[in-house]
Protein backbone atom coordinates (compact mmCIF):
# COMPACT_ATOMS: atom_id res chain seq x y z
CA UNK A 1 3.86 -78.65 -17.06
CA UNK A 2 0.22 -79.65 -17.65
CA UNK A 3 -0.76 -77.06 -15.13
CA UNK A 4 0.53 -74.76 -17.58
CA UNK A 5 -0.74 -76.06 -20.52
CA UNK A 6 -4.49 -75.76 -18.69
CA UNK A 7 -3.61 -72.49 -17.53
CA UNK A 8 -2.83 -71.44 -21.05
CA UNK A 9 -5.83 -72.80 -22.58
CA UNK A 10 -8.35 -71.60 -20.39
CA UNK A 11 -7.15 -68.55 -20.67
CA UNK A 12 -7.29 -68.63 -24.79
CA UNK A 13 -11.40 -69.15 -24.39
CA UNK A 14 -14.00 -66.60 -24.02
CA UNK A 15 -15.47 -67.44 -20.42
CA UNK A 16 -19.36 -68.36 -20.56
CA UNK A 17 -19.64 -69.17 -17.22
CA UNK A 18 -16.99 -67.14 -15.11
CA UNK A 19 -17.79 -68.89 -11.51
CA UNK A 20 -16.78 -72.18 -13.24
CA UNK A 21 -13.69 -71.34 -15.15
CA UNK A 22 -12.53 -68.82 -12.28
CA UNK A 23 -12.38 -72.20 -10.02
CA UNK A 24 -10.55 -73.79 -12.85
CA UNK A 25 -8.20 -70.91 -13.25
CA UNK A 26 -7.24 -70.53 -9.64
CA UNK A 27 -6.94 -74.42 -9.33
CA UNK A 28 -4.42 -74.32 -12.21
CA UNK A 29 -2.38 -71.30 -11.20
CA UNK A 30 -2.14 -72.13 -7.54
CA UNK A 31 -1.19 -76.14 -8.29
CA UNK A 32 1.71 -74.33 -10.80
CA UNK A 33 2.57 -72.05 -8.05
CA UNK A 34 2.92 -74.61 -4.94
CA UNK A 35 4.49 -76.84 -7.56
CA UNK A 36 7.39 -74.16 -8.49
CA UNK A 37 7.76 -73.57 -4.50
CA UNK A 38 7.97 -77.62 -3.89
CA UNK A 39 10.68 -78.22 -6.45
CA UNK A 40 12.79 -75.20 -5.42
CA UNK A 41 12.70 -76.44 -1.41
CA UNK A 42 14.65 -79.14 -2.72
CA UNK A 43 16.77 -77.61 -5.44
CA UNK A 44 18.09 -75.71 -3.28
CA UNK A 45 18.31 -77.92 -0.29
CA UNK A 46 15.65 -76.58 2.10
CA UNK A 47 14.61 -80.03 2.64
CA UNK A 48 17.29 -80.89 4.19
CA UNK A 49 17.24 -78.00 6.97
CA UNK A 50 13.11 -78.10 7.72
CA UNK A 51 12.23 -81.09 9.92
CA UNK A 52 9.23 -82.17 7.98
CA UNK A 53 8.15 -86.20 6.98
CA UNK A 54 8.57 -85.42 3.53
CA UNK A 55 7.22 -88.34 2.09
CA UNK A 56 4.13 -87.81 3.84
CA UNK A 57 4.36 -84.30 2.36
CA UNK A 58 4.11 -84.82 -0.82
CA UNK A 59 1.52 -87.83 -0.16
CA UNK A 60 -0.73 -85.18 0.92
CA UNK A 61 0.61 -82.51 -1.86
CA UNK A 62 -0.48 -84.54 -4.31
CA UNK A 63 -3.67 -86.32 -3.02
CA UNK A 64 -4.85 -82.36 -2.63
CA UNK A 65 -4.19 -81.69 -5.95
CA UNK A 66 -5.84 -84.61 -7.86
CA UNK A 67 -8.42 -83.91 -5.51
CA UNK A 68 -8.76 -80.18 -6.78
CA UNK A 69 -7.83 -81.17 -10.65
CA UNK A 70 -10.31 -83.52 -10.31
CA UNK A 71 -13.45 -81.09 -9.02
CA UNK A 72 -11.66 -78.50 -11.68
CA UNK A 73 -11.85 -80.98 -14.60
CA UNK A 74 -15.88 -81.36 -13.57
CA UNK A 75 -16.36 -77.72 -14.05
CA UNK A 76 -14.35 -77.56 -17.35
CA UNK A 77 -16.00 -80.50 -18.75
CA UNK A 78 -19.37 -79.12 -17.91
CA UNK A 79 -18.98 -75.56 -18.94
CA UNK A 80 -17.66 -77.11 -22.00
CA UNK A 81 -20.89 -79.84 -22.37
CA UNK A 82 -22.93 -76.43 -22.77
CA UNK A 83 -21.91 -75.51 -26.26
CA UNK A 84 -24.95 -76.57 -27.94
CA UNK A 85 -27.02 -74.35 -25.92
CA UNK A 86 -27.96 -71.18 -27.74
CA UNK A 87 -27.54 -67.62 -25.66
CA UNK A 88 -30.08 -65.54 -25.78
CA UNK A 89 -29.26 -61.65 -25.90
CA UNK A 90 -32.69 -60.51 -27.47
CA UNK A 91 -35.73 -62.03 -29.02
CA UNK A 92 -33.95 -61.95 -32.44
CA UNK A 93 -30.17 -62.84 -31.97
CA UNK A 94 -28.83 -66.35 -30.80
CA UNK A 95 -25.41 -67.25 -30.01
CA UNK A 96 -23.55 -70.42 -29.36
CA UNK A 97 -22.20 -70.80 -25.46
CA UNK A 98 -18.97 -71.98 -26.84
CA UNK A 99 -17.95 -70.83 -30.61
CA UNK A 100 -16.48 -74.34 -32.60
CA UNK A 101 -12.72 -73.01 -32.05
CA UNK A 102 -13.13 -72.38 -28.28
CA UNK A 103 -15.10 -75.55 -27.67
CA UNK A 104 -12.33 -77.53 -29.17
CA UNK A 105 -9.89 -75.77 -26.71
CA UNK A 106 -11.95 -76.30 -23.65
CA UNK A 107 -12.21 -80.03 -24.76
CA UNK A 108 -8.34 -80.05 -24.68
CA UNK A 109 -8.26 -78.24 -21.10
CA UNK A 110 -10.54 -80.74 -20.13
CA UNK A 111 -8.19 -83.55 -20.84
């Protein structure tokens, strides 16, 4: 679910920096994705049949993906500590990074 929700609001923001937020993105799709695939191996009763520790499984799920949230939350939180920053397309015209509307939704895909 909060996969999701990051998915969805990274994807709502114009993207400064696309190295960052690509990380971010692909953190957030595949966590959603191996998520989807966990829960249905045991809807549907493939646990019982594969001969896997399945505690330790999910130990390891998990620890990977706080591990990955985690470096993906850096990158969020510091594409989104560049707002003040002006960008510079010519001598004459400055722009704001991060307009107010998209920094407040890369604050809340931070969180």
């Amino acid at each position: 679910l909060f996969g999701t929700i990051v998915w969805i609001l990274v994807a709502a923001t114009r993207v400064p920096l696309p190295l960052l937020q690509g990380w971010v993105m692909f953190v957030a799709v595949t966590a959603w994705f191996l998520s989807i695939v966990f829960l249905c191996v045991f809807l549907f009763g493939y646990a019982n049949r594969i001969a896997v520790n399945w505690n330790q499984t999910d130990f390891l799920f998990h620890g990977a993906t706080f591990v990955f949230y985690f470096g993906a939350f850096l990158l969020q939180a510091a594409t989104t500590s560049l707002h003040h920053f002006p960008r510079k397309f010519n001598s004459t015209t400055h722009e704001k990074i991060l307009a107010d509307h998209e920094y407040n939704i890369s604050i809340a895909a931070s969180v």
